[in-house]
Protein backbone atom coordinates (compact mmCIF):
# COMPACT_ATOMS: atom_id res chain seq x y z
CA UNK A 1 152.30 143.02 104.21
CA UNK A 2 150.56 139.68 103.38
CA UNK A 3 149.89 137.21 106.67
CA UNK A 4 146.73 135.30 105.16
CA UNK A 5 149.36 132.25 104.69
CA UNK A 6 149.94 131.84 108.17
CA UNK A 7 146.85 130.79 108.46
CA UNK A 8 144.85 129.35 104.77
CA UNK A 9 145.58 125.96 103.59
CA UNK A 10 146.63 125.77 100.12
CA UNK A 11 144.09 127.51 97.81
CA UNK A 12 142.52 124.80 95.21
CA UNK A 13 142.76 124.89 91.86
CA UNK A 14 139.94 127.04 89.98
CA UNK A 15 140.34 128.17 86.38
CA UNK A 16 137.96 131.51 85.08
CA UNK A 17 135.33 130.02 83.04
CA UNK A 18 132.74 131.24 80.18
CA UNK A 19 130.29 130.18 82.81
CA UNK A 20 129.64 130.88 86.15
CA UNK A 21 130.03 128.29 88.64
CA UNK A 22 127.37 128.36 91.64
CA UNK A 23 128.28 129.91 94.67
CA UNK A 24 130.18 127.52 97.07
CA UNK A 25 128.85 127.24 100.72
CA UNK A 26 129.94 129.31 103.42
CA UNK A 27 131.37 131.83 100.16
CA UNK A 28 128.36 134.04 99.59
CA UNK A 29 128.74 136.51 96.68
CA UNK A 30 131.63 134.43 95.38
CA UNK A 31 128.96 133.42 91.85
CA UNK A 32 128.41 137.57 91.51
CA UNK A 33 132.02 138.00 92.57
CA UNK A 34 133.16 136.06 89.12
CA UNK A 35 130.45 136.67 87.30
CA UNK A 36 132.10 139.71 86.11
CA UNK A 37 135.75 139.12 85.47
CA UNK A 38 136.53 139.38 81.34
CA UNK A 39 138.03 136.91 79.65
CA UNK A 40 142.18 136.85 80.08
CA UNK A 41 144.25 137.51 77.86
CA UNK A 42 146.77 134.55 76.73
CA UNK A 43 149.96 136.27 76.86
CA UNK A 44 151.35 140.01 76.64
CA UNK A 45 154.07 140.82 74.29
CA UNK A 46 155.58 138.25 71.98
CA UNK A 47 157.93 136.57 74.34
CA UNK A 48 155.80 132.78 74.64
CA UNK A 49 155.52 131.09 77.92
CA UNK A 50 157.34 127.82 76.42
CA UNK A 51 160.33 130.61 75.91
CA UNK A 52 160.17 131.50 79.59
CA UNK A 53 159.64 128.16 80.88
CA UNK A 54 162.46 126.52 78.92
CA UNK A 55 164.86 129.21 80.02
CA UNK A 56 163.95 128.26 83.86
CA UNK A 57 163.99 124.32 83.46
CA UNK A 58 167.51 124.02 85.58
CA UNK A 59 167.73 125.96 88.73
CA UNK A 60 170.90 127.48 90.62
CA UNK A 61 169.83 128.17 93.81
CA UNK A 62 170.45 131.76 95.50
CA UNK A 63 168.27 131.27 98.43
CA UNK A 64 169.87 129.92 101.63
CA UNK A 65 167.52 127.26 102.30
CA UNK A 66 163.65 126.93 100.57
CA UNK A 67 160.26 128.27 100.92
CA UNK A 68 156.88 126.95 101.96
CA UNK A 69 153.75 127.69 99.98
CA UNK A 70 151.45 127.58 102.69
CA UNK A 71 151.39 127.57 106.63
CA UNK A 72 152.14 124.26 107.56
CA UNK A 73 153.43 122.96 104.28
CA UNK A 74 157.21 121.67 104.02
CA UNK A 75 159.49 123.88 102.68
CA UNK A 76 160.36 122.88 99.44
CA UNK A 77 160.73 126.18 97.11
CA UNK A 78 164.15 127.33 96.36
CA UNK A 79 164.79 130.69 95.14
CA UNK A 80 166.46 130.55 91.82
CA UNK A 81 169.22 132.83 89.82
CA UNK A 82 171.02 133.42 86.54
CA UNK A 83 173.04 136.75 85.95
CA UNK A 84 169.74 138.69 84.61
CA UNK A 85 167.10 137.29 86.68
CA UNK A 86 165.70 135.41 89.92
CA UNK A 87 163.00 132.97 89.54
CA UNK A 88 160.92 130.60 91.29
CA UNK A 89 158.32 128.46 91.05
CA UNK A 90 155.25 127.86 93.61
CA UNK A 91 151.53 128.05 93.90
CA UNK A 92 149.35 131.24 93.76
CA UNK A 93 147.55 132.72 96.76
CA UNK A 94 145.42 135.91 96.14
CA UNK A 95 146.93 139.31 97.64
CA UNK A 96 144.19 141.76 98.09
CA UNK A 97 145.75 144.45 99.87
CA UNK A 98 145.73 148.02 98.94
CA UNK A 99 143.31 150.67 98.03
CA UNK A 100 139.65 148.70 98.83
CA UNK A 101 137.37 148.47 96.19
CA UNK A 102 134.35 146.63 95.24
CA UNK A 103 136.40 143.34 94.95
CA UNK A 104 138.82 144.03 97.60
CA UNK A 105 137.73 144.87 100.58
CA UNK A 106 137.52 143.86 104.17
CA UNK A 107 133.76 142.35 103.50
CA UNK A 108 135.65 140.27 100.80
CA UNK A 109 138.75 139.64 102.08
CA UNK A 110 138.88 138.43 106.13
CA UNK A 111 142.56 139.44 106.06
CA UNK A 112 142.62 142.42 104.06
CA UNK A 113 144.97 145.15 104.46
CA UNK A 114 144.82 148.73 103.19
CA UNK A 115 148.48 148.87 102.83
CA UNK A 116 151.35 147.46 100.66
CA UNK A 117 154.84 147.55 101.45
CA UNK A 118 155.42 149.58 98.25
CA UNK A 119 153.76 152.68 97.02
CA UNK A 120 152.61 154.58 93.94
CA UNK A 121 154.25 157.67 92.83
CA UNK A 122 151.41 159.92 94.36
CA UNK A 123 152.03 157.94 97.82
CA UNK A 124 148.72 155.83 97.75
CA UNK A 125 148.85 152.69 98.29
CA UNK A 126 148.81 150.19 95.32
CA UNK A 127 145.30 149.16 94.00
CA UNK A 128 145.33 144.87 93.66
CA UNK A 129 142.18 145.51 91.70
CA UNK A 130 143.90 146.79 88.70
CA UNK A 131 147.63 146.51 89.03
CA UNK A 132 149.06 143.46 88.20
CA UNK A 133 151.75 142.80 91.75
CA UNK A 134 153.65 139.83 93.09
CA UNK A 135 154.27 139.75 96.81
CA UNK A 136 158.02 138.66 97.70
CA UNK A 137 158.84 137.40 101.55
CA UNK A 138 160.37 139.87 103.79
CA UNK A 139 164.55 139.76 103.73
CA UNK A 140 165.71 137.10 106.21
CA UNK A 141 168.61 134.79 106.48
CA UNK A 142 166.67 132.38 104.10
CA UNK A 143 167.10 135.31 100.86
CA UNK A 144 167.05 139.24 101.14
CA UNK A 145 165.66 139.74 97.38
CA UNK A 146 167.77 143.72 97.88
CA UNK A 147 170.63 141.55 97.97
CA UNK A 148 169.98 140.42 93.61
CA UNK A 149 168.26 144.14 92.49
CA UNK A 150 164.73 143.21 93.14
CA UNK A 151 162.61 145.94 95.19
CA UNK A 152 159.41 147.89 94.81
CA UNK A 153 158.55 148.13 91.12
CA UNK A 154 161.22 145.40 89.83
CA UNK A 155 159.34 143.86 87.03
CA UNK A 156 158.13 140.28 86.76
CA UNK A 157 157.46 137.71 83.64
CA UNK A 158 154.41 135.43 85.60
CA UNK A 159 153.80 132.42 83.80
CA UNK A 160 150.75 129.95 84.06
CA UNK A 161 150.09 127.29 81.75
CA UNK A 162 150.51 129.05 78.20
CA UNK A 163 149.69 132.34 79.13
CA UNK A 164 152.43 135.33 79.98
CA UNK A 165 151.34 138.43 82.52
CA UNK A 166 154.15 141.14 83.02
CA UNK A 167 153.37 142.51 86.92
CA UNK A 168 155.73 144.63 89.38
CA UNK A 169 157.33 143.58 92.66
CA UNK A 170 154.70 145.56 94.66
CA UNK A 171 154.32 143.99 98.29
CA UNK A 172 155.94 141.64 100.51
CA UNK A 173 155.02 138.73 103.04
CA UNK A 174 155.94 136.12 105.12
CA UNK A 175 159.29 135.30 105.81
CA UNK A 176 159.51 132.06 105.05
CA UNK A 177 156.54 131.18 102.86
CA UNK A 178 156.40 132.25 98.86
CA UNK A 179 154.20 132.11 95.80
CA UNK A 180 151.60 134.95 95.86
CA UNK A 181 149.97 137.77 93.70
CA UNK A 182 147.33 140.52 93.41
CA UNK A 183 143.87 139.82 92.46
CA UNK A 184 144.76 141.65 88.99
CA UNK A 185 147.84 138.65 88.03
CA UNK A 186 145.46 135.98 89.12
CA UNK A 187 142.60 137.25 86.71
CA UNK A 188 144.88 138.13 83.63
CA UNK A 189 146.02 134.65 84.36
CA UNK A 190 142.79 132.37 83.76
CA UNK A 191 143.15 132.19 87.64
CA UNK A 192 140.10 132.59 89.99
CA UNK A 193 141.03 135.73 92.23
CA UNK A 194 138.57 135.41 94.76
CA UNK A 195 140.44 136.25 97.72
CA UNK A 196 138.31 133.40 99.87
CA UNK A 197 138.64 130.80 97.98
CA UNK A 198 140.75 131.43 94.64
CA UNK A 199 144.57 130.73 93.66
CA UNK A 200 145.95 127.72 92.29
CA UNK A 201 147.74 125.34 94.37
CA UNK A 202 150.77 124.76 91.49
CA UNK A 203 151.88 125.46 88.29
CA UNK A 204 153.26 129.35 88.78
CA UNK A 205 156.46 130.69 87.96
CA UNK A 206 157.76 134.20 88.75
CA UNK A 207 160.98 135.64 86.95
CA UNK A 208 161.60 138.62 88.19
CA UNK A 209 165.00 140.67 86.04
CA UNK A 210 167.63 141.83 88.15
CA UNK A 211 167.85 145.94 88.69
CA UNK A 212 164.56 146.85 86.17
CA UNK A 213 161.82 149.19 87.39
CA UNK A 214 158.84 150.13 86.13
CA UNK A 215 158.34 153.81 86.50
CA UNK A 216 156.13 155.06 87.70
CA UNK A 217 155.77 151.88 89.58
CA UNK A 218 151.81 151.84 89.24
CA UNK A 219 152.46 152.17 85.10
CA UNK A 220 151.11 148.88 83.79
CA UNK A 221 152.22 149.70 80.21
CA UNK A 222 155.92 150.68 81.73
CA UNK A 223 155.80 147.03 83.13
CA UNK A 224 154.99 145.73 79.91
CA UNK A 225 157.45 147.56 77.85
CA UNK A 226 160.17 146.52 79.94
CA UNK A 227 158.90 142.72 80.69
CA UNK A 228 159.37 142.25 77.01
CA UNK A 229 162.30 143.84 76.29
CA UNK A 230 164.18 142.12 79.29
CA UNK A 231 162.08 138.61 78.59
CA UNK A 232 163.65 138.47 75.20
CA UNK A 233 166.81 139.05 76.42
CA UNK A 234 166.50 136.72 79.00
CA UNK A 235 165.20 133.80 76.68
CA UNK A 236 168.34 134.51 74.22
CA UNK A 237 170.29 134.09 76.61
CA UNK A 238 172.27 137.09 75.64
């Protein structure tokens, strides 16, 4: 489980690019960190962000009440629903937690975790290197997300700016904050996934369809195949 939000402000806005930007004080490594992350892709499948987005201009709220981003932030995130699919829209704070590697770690990370509240099919813990997860809060009286078919593995449409990354439900966090993702979404995204200092403080939205799974849940391809089968139902509105 996630608790870095209880405690970060929100994470500023920092885009991959071609070049590498110097290495901010008090963030050594974060230049080397970056220096190797490939370019990101614009969007899987053929579903377009404009699609998605249109499809999630009006919102029906599901949740009881709203979500903050960030410790300390108002609440202002609602939880949204349509009979396929829940979907909101928030920041993005960078969930390292898993197996450690050489990006995720608890030398890179000051509130890293070796464990996810969801596992792969051989029992290991998920790897936020390479799998592209969203976290979802904990069930509470504000939303349970059991309660509209979304658990370990549901798959997820992320959208950011034009581009399209298809990701699992594969951790959870705070109760009552929302709008994080593993370092894998963030850099298919354009999105700096330094777990110090990367995110984006806006402009994400998760749509996560009702009752899918990706099996096994640590299949990126199954996630795929699904996302754009379901996203193109979903846009249709059929």
């Amino acid at each position: 489980m996630s608790v870095r939000f209880l405690t970060l402000a929100a994470a500023s806005v920092a885009l991959l690019a071609p070049t590498v930007p110097p290495t901010a004080p008090g963030q050594p490594g974060k230049g080397h960190l970056l220096r190797h992350q490939p370019t990101a892709v614009q969007h899987e499948g053929a579903v377009s962000a404009a699609e998605l987005l249109a499809r999630v201009r009006d919102c029906a709220p599901v949740s009881a009440g709203r979500y903050r981003t960030d410790g300390g932030t108002p609440a202002t995130v609602p939880v949204c629903g349509t009979p396929d699919a829940v979907f909101w829209q928030a920041d993005m704070d960078i969930d390292c937690d898993g197996r450690p590697g050489d990006r995720c770690n608890s030398s890179t990370d000051p509130y890293f975790s070796a464990g996810t509240a969801f596992q792969q099919s051989d029992g290991r813990h998920l790897d936020a290197e390479t799998l592209p997860y969203v976290v979802v809060p904990v069930p509470s009286a504000v939303w349970d997300h059991r309660d509209h078919g979304v658990r370990g593995g549901s798959v997820v449409a992320v959208v950011h700016g034009e581009r399209v990354q298809y990701a699992v439900v594969g951790d959870t966090g705070p109760h009552d904050i929302i709008g994080e993702a593993s370092y894998a979404t963030a850099q298919a995204l354009g999105i700096n996934p330094d777990p110090k200092g990367g995110g984006t403080d806006s402009g994400v939205t998760y749509i996560v369809f009702k009752d899918s799974q990706a099996v096994p849940i640590e299949s990126h391809a199954s996630a795929v195949q699904i996302g754009e089968r379901l996203a193109r139902v979903f846009v249709d509105g059929s």
